[in-house]
N, C-alpha and C. Protein backbone atom coordinates (compact mmCIF):
# COMPACT_ATOMS: atom_id res chain seq x y z
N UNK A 1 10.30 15.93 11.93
CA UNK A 1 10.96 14.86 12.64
C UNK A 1 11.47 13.83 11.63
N UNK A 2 12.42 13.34 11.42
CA UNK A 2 13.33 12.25 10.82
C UNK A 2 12.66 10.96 11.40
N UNK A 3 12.45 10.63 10.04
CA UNK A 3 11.69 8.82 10.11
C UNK A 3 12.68 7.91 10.26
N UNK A 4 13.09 7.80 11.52
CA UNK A 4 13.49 6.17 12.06
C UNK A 4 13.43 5.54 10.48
N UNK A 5 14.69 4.53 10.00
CA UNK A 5 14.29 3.40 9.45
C UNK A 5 14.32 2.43 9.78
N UNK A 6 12.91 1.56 9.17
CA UNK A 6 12.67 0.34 9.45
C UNK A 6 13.73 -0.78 10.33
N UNK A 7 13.50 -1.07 11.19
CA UNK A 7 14.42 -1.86 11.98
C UNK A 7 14.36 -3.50 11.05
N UNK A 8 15.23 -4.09 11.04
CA UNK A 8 15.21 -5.12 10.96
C UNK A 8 16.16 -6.36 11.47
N UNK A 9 15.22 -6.97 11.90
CA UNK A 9 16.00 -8.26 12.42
C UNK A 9 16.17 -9.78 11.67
N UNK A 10 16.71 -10.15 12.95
CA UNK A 10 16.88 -11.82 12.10
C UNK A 10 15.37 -12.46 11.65
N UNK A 11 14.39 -12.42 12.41
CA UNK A 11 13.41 -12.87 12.29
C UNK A 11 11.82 -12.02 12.01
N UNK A 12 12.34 -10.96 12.88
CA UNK A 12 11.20 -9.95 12.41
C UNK A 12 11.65 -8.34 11.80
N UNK A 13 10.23 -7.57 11.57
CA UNK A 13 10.35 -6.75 11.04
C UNK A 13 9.95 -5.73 11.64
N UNK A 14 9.99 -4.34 12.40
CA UNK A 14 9.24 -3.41 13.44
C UNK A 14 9.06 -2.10 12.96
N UNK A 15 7.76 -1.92 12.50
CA UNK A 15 6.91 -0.53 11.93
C UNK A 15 7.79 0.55 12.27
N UNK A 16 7.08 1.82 11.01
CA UNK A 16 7.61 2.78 11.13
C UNK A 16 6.12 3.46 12.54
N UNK A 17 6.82 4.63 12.81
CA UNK A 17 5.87 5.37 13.93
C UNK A 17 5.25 6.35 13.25
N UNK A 18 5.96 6.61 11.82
CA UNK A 18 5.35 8.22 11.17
C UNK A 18 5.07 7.80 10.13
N UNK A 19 4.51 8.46 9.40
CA UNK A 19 4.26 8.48 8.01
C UNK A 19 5.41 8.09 7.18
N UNK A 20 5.89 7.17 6.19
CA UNK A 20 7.16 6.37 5.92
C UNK A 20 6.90 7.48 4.55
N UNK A 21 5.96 7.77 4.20
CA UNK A 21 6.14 8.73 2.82
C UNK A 21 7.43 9.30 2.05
N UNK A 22 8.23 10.18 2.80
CA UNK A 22 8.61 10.83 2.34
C UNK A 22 9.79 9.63 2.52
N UNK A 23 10.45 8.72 2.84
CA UNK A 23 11.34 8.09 2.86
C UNK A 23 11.18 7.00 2.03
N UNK A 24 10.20 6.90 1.16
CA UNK A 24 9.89 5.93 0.09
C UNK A 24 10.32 6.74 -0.81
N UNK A 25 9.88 7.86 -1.08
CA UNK A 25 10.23 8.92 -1.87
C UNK A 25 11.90 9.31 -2.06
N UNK A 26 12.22 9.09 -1.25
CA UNK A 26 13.54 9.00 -1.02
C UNK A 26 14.48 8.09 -1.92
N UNK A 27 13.76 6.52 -1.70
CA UNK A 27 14.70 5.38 -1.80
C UNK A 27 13.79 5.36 -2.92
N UNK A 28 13.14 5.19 -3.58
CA UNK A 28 12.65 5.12 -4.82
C UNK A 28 13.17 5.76 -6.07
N UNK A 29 13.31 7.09 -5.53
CA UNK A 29 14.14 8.07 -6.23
C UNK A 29 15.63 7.64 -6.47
N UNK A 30 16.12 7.76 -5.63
CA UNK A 30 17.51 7.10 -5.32
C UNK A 30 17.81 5.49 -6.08
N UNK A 31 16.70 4.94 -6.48
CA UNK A 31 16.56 3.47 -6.88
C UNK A 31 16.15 3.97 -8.96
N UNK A 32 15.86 4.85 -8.69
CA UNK A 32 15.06 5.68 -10.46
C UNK A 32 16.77 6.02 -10.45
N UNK A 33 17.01 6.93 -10.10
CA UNK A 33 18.40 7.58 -10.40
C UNK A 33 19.70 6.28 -10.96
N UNK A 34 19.67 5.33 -9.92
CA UNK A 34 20.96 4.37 -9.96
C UNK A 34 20.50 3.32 -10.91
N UNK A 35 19.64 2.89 -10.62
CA UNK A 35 18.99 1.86 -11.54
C UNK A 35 18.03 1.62 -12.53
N UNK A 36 17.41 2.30 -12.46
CA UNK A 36 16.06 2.51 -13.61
C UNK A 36 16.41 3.30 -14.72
N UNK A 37 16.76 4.71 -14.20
CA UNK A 37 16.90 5.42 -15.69
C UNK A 37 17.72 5.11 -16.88
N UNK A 38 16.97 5.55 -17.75
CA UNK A 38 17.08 5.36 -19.13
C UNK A 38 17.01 3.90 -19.51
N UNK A 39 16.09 3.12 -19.05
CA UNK A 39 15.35 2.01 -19.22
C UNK A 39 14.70 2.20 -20.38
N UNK A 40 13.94 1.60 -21.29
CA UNK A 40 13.13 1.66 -22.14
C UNK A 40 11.56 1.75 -21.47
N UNK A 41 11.40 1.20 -20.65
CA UNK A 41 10.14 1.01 -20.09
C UNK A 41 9.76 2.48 -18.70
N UNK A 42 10.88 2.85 -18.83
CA UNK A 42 11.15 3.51 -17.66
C UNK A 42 10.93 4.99 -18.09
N UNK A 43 9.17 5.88 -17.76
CA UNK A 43 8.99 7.24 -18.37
C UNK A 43 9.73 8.17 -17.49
N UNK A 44 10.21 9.24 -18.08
CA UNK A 44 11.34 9.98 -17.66
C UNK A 44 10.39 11.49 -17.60
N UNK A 45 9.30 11.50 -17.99
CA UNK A 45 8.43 12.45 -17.32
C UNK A 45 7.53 12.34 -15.97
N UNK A 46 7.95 11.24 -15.59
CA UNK A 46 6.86 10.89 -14.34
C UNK A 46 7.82 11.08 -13.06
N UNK A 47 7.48 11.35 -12.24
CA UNK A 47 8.87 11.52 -10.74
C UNK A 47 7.88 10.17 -10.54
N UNK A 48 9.04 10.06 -8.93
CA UNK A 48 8.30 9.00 -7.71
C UNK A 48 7.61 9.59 -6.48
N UNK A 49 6.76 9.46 -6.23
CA UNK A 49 5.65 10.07 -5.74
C UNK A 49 5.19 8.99 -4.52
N UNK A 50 5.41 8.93 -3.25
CA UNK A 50 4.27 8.23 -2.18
C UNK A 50 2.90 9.30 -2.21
N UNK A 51 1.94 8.32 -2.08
CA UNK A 51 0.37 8.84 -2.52
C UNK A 51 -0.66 8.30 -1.52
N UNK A 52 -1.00 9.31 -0.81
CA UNK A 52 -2.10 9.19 0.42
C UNK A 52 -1.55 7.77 1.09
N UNK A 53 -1.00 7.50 2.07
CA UNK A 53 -0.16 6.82 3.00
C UNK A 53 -1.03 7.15 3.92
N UNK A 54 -1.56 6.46 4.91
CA UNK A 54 -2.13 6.16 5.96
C UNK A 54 -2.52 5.33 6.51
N UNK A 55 -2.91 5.06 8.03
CA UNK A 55 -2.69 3.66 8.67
C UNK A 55 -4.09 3.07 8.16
N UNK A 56 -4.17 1.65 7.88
CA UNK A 56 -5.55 0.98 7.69
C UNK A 56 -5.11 -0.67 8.41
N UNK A 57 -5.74 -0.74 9.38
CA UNK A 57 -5.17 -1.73 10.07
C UNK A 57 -4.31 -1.81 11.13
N UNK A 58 -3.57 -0.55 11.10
CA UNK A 58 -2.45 -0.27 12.35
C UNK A 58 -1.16 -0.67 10.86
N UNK A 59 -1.55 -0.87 9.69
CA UNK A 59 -0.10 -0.86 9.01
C UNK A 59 -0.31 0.61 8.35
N UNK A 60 1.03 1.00 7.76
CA UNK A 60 0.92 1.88 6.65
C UNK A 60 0.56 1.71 5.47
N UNK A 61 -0.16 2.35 4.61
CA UNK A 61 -1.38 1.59 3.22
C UNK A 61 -1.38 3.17 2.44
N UNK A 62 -0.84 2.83 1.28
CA UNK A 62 -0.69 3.98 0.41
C UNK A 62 -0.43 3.21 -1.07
N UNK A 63 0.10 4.26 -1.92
CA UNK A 63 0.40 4.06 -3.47
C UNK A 63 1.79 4.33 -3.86
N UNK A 64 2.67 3.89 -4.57
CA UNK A 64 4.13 4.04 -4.72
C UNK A 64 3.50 4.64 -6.08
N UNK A 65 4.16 5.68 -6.67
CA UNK A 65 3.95 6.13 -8.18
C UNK A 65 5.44 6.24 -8.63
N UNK A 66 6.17 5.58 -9.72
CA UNK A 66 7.59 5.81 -10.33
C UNK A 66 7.50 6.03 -11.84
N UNK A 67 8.28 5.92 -12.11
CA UNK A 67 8.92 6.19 -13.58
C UNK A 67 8.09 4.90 -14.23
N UNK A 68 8.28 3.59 -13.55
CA UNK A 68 8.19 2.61 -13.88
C UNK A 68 7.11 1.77 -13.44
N UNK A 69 6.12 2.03 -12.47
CA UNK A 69 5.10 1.28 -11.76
C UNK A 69 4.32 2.32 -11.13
N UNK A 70 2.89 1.76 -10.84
CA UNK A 70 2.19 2.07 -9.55
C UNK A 70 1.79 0.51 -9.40
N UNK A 71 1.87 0.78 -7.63
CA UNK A 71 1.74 0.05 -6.93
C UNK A 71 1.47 0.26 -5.69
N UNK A 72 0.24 -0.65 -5.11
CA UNK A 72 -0.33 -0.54 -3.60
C UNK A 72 0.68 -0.93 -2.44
N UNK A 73 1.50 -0.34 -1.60
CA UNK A 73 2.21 -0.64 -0.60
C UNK A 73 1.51 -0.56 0.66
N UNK A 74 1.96 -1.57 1.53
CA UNK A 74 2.03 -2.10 2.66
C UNK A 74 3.00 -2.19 3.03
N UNK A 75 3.42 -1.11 4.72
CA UNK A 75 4.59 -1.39 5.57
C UNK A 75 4.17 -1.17 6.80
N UNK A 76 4.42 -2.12 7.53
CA UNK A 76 4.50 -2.19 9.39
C UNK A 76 4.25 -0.85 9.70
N UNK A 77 3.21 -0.80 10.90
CA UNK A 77 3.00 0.90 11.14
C UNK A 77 3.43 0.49 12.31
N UNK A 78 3.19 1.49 13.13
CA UNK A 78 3.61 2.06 14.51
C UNK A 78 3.09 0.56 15.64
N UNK A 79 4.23 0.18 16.45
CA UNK A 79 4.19 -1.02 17.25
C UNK A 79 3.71 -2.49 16.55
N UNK A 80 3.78 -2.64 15.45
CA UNK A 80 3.55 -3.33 14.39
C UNK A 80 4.83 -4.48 14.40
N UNK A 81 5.00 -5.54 14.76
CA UNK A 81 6.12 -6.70 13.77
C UNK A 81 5.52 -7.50 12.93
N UNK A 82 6.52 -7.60 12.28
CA UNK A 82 6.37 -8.40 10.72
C UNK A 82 6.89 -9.60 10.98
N UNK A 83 6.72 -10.91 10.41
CA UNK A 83 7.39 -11.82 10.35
C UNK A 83 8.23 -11.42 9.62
N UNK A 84 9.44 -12.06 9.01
CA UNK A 84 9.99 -11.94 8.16
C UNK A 84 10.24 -12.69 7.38
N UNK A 85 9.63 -12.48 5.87
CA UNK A 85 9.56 -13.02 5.06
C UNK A 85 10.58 -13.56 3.70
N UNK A 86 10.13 -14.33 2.79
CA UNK A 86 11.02 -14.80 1.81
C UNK A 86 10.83 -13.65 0.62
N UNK A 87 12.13 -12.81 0.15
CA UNK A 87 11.70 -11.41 -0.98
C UNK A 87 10.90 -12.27 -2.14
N UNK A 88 9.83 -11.89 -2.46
CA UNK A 88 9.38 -12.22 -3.62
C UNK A 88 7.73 -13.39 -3.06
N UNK A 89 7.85 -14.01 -1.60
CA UNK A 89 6.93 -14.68 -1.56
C UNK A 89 5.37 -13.59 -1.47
N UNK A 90 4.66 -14.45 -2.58
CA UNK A 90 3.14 -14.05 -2.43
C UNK A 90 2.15 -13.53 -1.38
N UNK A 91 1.45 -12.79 -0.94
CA UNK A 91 0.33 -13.06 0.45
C UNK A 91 -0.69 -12.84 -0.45
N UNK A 92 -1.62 -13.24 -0.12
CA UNK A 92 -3.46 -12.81 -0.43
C UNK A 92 -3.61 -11.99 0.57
N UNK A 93 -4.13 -10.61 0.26
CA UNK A 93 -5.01 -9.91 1.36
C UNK A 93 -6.13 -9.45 1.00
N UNK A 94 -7.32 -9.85 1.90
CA UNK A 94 -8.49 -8.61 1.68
C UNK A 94 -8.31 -7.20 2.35
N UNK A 95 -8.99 -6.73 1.68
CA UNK A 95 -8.42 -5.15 1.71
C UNK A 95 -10.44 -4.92 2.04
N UNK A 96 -10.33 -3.51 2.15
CA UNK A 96 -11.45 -2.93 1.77
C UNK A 96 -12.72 -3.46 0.64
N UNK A 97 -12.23 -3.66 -0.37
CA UNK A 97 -13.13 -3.78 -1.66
C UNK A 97 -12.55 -5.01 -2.01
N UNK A 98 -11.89 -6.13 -1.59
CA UNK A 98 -11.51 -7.12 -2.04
C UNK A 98 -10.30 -7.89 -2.20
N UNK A 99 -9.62 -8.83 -2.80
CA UNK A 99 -8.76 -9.48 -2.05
C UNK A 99 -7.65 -9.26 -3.62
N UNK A 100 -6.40 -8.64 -2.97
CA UNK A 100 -5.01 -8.15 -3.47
C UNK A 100 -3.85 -9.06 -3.38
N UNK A 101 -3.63 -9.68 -4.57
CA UNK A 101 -1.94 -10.50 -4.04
C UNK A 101 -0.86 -9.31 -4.09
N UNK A 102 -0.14 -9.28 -2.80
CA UNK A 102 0.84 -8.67 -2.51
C UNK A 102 2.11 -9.22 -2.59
N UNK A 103 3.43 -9.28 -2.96
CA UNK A 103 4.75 -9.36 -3.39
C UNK A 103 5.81 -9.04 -2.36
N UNK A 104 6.60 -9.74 -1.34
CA UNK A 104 7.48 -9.59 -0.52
C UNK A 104 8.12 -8.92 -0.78
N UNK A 105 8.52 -7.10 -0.89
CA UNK A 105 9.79 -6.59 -1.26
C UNK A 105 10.77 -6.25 -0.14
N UNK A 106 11.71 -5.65 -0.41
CA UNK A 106 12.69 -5.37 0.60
C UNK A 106 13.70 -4.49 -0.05
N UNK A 107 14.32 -3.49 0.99
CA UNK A 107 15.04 -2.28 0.45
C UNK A 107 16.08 -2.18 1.65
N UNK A 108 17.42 -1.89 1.61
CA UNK A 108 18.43 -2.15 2.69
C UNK A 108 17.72 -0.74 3.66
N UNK A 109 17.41 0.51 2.95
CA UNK A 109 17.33 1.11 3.90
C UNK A 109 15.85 1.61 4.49
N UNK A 110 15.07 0.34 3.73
CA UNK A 110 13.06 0.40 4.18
C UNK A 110 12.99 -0.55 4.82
N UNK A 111 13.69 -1.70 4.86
CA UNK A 111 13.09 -3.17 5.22
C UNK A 111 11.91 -3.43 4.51
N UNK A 112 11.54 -4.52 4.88
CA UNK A 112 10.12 -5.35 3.85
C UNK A 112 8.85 -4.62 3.97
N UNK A 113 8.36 -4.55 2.18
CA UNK A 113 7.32 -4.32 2.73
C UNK A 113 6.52 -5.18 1.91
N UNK A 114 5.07 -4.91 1.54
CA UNK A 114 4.20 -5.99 0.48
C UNK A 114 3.95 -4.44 -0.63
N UNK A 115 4.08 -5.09 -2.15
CA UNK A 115 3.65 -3.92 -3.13
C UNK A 115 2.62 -5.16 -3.93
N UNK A 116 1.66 -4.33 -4.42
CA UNK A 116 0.78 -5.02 -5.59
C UNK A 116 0.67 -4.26 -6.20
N UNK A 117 1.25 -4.99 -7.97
CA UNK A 117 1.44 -3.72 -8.96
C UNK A 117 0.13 -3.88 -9.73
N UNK A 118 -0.25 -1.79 -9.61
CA UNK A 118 -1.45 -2.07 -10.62
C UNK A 118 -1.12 -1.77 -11.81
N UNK A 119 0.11 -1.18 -12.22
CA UNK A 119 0.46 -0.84 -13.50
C UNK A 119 1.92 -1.30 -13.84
N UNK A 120 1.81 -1.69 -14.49
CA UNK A 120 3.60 -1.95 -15.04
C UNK A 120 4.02 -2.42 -16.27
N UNK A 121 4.53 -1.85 -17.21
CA UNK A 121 5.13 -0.13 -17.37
C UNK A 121 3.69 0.70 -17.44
N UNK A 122 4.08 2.04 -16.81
CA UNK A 122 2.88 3.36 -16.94
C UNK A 122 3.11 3.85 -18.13
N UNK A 123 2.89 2.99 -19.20
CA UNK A 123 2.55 3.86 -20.66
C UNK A 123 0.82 4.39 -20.82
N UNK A 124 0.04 3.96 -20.40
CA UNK A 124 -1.43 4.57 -20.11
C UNK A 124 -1.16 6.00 -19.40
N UNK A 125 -0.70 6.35 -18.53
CA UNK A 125 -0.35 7.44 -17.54
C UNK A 125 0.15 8.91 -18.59
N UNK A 126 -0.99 9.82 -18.65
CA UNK A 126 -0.31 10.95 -19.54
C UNK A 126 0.64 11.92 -18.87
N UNK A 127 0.65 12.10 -17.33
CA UNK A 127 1.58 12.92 -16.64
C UNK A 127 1.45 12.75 -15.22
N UNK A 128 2.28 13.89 -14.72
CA UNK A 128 2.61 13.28 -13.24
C UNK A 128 0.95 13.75 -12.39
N UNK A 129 0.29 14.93 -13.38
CA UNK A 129 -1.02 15.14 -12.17
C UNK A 129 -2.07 13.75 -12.48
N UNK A 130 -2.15 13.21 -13.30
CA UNK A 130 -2.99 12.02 -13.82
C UNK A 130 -2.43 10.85 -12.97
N UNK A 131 -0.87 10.55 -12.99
CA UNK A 131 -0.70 9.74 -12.01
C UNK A 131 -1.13 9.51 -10.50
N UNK A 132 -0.84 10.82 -10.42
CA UNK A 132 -1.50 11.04 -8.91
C UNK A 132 -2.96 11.25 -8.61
N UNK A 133 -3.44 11.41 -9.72
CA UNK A 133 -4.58 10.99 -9.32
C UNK A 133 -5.14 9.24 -9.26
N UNK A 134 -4.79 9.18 -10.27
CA UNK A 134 -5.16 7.18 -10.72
C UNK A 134 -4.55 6.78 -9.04
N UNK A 135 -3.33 7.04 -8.53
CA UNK A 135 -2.71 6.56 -7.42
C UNK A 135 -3.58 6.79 -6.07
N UNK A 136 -4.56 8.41 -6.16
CA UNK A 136 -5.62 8.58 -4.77
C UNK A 136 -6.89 7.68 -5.20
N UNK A 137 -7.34 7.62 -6.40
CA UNK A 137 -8.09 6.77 -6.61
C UNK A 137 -8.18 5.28 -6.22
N UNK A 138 -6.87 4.53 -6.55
CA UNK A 138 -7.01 3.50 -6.37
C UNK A 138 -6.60 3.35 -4.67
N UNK A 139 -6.07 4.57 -4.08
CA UNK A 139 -5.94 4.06 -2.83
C UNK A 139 -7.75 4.20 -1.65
N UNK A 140 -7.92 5.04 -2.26
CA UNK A 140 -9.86 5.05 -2.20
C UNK A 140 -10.33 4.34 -2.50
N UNK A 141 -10.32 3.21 -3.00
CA UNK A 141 -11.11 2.32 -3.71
C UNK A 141 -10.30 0.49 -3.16
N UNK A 142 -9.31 0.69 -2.78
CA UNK A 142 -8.41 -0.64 -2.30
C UNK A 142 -8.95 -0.09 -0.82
N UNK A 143 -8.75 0.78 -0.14
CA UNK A 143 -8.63 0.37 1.59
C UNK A 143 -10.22 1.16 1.94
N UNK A 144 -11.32 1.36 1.26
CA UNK A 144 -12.39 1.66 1.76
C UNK A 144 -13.32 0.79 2.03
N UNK A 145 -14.61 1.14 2.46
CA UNK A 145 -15.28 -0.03 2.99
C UNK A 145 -15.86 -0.85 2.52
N UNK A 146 -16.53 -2.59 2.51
CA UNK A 146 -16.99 -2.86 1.26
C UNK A 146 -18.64 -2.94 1.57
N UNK A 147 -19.37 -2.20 0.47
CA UNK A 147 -20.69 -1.75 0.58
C UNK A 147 -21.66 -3.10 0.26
N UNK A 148 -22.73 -3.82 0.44
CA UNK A 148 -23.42 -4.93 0.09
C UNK A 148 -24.60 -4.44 0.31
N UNK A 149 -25.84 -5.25 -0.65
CA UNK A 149 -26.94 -4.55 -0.34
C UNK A 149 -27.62 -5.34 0.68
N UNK A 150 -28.05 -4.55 1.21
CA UNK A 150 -29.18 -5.04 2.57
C UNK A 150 -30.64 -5.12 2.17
N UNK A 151 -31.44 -6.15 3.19
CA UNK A 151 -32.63 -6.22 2.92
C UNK A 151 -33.91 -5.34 3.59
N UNK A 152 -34.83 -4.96 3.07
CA UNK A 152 -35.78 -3.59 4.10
C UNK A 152 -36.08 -3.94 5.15
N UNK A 153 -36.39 -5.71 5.14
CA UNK A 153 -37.03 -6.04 6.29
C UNK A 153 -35.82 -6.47 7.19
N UNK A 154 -36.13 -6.28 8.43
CA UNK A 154 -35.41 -6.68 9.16
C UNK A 154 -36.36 -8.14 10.41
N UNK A 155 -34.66 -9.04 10.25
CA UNK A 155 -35.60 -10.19 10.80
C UNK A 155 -35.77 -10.06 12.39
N UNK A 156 -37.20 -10.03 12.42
CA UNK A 156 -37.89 -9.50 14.12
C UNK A 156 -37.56 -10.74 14.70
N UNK A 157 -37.46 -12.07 14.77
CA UNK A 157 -36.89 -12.91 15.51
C UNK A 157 -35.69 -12.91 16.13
N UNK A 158 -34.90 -11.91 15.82
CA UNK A 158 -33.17 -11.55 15.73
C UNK A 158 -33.53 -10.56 16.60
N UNK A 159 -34.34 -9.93 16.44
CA UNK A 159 -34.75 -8.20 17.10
C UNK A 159 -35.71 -8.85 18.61
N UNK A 160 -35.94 -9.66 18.84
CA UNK A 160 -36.81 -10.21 19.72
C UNK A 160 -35.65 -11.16 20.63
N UNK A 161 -34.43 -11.77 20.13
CA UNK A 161 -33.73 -12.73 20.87
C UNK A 161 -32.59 -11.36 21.28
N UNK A 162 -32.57 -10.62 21.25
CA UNK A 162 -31.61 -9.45 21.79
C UNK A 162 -32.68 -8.40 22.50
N UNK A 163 -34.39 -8.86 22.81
CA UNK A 163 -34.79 -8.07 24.02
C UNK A 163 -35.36 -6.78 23.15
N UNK A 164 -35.17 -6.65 21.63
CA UNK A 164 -35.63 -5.16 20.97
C UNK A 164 -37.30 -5.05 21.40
N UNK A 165 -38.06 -6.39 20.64
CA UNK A 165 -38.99 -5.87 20.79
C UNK A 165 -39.92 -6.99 21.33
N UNK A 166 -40.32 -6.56 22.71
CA UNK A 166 -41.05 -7.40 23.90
C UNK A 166 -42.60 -6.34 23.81
């Protein structure tokens, strides 16, 4: 099925319904081809790659991998509006494991989304299977749960005002 693109309006922004993957892949590519290549910074062994994309929140939450960046993306999922924002303004988000400044982007044929770059330029990155991995990694590790340690005892006054133990 063909991914709808991103609608956009004067004021808001309205999720994709499917997996936006392969249409990042698309315009990324298309964005490496016209504009990026043969950059200095820009590795010409790495493709662009969307990387484990899935809803966390009701948005779409994945990894952009390019020539030139990885980066955590955020775009409107399914029945989702966006405000619409200023390109380039900041958000703080907590995520899973902790709190990510995200970057207003925008693409004529994605509409807005939020990227936080974890790499830029990928000169650390030895190839495209290493990228993709660093990219499932960090998307495992940004939208999973956050673990804290607990104590053995549990307080019976708490367990007694909810009726546990009479």
């Amino acid at each position: 099925m063909e991914q709808t693109p991103l609608k956009t309006q004067s004021q808001t922004c309205v999720g994709y319904d499917c997996d936006p993957s392969a249409k990042l892949d698309q315009i990324f590519t298309e964005i490496h081809q016209k504009e990026m290549k043969g950059l200095p910074f820009c590795r010409e062994d790495l493709a662009v790659e969307a990387v484990n994309f899935k809803l966390y929140e009701q948005q779409w939450t994945g990894v952009m991998v390019t020539p030139w960046m990885v980066s955590l993306f955020i775009l409107p999922g399914p029945q989702q509006v966006w405000e619409r924002r200023q390109v380039g303004e900041k958000l703080g988000l907590q995520l899973g494991n902790g709190q990510y400044v995200f970057i207003v982007g925008e693409q004529e044929q994605l509409g807005q989304y939020l990227a936080c770059s974890i790499q830029s330029p990928v000169t650390q990155i030895t190839d495209q299977k290493s990228a993709r991995k660093l990219a499932a990694d960090i998307a495992t590790i940004a939208f999973s749960l956050s673990v804290t340690q607990v104590e053995d005892e549990v307080d019976q006054s708490k367990r007694r005002l909810f009726g546990f133990d009479q």
